[in-house]
PDB file of N, CA and C in Angstrom:
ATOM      1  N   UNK A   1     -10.561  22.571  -1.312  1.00  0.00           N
ATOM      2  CA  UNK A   1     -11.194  21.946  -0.168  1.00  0.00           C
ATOM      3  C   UNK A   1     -11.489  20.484  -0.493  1.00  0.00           C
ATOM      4  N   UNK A   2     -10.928  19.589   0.815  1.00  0.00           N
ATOM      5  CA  UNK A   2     -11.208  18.107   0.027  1.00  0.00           C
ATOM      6  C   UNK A   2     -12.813  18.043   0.748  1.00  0.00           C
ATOM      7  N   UNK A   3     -13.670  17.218  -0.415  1.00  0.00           N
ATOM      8  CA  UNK A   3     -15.144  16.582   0.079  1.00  0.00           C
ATOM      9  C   UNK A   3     -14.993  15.713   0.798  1.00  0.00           C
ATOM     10  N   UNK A   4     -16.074  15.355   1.695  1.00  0.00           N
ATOM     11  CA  UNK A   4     -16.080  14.211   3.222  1.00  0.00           C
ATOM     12  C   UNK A   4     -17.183  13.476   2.863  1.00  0.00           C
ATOM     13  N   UNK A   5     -17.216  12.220   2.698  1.00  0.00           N
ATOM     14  CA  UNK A   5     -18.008  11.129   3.099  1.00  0.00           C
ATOM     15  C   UNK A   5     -17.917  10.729   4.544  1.00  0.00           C
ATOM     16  N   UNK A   6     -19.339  10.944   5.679  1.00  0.00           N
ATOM     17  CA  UNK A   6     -19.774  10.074   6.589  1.00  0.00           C
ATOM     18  C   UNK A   6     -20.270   8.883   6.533  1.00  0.00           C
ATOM     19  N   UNK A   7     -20.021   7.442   6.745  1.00  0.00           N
ATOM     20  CA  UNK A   7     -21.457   7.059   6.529  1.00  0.00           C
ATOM     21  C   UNK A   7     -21.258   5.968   8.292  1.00  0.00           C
ATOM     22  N   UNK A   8     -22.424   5.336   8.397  1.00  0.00           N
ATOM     23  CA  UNK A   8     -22.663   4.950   9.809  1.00  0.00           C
ATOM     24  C   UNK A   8     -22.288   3.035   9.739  1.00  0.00           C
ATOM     25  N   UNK A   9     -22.494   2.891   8.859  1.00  0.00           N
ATOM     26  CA  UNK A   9     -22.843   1.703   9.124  1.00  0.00           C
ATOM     27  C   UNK A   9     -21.850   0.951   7.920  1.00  0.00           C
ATOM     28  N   UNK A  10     -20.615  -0.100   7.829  1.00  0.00           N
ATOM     29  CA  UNK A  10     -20.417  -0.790   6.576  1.00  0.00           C
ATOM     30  C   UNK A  10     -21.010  -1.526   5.764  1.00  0.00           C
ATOM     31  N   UNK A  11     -20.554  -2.665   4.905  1.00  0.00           N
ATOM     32  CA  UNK A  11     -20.930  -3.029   4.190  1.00  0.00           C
ATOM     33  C   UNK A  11     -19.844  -4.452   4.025  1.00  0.00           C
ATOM     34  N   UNK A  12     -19.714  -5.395   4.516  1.00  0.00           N
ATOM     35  CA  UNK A  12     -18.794  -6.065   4.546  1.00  0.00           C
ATOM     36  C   UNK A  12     -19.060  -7.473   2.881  1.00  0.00           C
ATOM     37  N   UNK A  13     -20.356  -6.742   2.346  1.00  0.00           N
ATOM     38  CA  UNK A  13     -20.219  -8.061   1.329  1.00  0.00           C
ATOM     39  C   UNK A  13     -19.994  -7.137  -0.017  1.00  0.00           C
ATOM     40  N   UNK A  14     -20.976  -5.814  -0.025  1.00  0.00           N
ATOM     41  CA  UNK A  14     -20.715  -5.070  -1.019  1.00  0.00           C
ATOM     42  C   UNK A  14     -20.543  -3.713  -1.140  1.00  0.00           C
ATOM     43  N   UNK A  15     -19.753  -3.049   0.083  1.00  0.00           N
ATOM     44  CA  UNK A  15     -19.178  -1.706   0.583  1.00  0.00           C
ATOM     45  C   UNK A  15     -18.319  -1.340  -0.652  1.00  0.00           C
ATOM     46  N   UNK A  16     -18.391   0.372  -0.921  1.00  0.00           N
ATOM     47  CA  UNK A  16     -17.274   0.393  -2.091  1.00  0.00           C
ATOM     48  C   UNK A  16     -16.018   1.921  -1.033  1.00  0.00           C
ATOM     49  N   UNK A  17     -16.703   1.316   0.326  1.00  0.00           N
ATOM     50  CA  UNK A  17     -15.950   2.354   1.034  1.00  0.00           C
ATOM     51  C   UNK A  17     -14.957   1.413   1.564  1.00  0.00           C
ATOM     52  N   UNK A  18     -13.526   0.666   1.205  1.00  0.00           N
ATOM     53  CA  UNK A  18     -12.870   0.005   2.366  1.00  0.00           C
ATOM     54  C   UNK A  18     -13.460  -1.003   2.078  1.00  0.00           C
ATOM     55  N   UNK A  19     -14.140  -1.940   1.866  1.00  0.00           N
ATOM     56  CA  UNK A  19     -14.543  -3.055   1.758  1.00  0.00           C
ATOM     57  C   UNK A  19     -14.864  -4.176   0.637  1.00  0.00           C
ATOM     58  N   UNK A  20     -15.461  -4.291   0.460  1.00  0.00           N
ATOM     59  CA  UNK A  20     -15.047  -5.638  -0.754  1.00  0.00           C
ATOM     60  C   UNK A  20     -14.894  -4.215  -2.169  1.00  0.00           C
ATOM     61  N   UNK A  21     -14.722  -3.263  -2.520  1.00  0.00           N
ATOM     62  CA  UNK A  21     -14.190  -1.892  -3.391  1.00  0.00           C
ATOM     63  C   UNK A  21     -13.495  -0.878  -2.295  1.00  0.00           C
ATOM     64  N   UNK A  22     -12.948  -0.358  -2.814  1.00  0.00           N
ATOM     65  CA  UNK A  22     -12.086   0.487  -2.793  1.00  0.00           C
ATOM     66  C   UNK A  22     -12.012   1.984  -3.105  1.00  0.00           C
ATOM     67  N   UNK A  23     -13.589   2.621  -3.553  1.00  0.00           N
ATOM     68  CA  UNK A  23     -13.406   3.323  -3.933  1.00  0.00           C
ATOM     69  C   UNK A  23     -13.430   4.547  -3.289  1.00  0.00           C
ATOM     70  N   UNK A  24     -13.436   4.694  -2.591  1.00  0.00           N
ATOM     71  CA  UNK A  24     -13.226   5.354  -1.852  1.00  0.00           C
ATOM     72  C   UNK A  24     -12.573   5.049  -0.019  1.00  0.00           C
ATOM     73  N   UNK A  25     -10.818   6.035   0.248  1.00  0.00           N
ATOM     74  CA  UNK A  25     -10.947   7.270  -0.352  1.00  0.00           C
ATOM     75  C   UNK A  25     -10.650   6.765  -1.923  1.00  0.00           C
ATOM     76  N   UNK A  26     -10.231   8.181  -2.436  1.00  0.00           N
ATOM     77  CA  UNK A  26     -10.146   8.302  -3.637  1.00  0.00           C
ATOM     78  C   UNK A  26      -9.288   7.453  -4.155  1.00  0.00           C
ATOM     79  N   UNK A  27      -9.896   6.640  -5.347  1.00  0.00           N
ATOM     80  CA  UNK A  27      -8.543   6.029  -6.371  1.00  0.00           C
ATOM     81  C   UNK A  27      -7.773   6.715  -7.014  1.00  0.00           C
ATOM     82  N   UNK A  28      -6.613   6.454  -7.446  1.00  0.00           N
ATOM     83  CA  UNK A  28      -5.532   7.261  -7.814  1.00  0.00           C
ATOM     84  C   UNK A  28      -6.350   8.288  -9.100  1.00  0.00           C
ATOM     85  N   UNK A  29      -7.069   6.920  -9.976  1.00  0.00           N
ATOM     86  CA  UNK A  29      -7.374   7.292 -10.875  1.00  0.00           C
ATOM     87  C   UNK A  29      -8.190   8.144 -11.581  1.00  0.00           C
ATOM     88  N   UNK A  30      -8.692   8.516 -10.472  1.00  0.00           N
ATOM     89  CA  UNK A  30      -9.992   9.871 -10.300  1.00  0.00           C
ATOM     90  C   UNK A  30      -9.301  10.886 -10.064  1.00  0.00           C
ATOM     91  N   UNK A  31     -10.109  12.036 -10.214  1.00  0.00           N
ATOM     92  CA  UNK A  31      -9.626  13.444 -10.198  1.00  0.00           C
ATOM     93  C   UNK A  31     -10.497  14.046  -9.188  1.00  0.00           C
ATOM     94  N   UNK A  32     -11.240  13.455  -8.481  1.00  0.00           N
ATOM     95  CA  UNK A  32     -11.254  14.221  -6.783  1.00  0.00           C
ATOM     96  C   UNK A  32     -11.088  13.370  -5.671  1.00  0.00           C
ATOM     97  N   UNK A  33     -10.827  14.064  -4.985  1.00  0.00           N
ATOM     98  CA  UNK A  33     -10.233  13.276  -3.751  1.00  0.00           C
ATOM     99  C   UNK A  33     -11.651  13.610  -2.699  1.00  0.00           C
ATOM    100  N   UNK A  34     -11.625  12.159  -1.705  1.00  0.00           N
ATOM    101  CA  UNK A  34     -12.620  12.349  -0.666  1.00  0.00           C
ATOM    102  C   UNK A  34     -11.986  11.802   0.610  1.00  0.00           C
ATOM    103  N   UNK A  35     -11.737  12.822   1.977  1.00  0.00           N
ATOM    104  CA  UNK A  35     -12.372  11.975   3.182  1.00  0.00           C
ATOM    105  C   UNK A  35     -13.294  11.041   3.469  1.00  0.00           C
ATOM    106  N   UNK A  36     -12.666  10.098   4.189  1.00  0.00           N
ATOM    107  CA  UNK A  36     -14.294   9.109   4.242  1.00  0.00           C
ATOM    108  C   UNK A  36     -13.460   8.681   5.890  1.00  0.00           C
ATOM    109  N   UNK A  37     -14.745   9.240   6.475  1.00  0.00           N
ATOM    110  CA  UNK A  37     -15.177   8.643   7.815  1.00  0.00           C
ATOM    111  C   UNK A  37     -16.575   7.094   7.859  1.00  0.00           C
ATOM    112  N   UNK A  38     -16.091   6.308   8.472  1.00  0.00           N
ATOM    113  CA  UNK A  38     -16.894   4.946   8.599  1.00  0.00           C
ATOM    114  C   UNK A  38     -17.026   4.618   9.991  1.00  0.00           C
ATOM    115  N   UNK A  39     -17.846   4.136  10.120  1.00  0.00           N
ATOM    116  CA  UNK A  39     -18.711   3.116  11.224  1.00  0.00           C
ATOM    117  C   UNK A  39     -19.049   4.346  12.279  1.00  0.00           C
ATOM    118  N   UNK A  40     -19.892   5.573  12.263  1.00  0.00           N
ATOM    119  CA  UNK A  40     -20.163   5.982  12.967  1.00  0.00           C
ATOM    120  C   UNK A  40     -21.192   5.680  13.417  1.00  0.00           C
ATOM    121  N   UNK A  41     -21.870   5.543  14.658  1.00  0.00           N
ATOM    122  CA  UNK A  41     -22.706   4.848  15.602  1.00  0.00           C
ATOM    123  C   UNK A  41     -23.114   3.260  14.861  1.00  0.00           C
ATOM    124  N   UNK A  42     -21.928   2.270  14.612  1.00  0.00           N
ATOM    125  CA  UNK A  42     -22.361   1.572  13.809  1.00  0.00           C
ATOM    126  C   UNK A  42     -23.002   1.074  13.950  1.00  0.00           C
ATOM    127  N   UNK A  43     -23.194   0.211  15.099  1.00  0.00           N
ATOM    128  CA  UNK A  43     -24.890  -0.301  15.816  1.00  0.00           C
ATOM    129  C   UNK A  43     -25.827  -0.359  15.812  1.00  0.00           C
ATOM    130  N   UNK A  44     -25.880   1.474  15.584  1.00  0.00           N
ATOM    131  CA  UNK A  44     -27.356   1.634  15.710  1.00  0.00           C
ATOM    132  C   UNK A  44     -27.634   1.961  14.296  1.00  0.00           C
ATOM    133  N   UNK A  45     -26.822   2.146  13.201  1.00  0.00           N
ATOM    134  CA  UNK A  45     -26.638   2.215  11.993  1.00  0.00           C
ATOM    135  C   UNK A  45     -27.606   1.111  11.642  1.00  0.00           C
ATOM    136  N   UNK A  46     -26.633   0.156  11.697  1.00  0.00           N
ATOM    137  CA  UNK A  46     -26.767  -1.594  11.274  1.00  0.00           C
ATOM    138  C   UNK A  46     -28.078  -1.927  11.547  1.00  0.00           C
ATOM    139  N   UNK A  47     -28.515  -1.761  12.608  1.00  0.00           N
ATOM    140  CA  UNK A  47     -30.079  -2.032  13.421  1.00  0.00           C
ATOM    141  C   UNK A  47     -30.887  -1.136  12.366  1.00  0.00           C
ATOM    142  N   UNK A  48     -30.748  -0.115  12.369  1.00  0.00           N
ATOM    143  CA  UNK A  48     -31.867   0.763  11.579  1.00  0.00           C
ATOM    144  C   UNK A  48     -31.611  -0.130  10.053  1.00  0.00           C
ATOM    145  N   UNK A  49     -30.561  -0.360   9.517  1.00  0.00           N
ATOM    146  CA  UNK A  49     -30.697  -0.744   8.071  1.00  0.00           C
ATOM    147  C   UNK A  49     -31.207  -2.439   8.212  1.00  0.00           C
ATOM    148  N   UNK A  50     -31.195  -3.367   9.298  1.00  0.00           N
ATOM    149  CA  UNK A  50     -32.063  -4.688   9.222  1.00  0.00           C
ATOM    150  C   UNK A  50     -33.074  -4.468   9.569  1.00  0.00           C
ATOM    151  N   UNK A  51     -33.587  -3.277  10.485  1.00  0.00           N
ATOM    152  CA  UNK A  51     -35.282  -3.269  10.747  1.00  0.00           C
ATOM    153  C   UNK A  51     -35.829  -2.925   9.640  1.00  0.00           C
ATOM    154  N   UNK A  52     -35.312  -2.247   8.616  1.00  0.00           N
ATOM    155  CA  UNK A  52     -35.707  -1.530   7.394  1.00  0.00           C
ATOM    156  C   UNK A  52     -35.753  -2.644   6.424  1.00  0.00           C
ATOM    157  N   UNK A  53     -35.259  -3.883   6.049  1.00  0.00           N
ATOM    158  CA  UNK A  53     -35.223  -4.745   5.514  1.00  0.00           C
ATOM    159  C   UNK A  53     -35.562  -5.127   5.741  1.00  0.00           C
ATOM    160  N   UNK A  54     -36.072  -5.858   7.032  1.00  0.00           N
ATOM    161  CA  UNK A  54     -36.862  -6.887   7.593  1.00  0.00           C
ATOM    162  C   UNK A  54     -38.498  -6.494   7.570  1.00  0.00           C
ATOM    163  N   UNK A  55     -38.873  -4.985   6.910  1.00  0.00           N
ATOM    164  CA  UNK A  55     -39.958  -4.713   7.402  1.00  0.00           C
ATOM    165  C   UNK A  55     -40.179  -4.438   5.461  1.00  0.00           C
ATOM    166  N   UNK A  56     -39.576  -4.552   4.495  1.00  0.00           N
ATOM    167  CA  UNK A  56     -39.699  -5.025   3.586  1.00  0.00           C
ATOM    168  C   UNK A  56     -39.809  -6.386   3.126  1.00  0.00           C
ATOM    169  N   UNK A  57     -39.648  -7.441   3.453  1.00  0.00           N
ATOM    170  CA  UNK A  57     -40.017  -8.605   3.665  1.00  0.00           C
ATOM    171  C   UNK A  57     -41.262  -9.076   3.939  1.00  0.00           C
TER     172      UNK A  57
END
């Protein structure tokens, strides 16, 4: 059975899903393989992770 990564929101400076890494899906060089689904509800993703930062500040 292959494992699934969801995640909602990217990462366009330091994502290792598709974005500035690669690691996932899987690199050759690993010995499990993953689905990876991205940008689900990314919006509201993104919003929840700057209100969350901004309210650390």
């Amino acid at each position: 059975m292959k494992e699934r990564v969801v995640f909602g929101a990217g990462d366009p400076k330091g994502g290792a899903a598709g974005s500035v890494f690669h690691l996932l899906p899987s690199d050759e060089h690993f010995n499990h393989r993953v689905q990876v689904t991205g940008s689900i509800m990314a919006d509201a993703c993104a919003e929840q992770l700057r209100a969350f930062f901004r309210s650390r500040r």
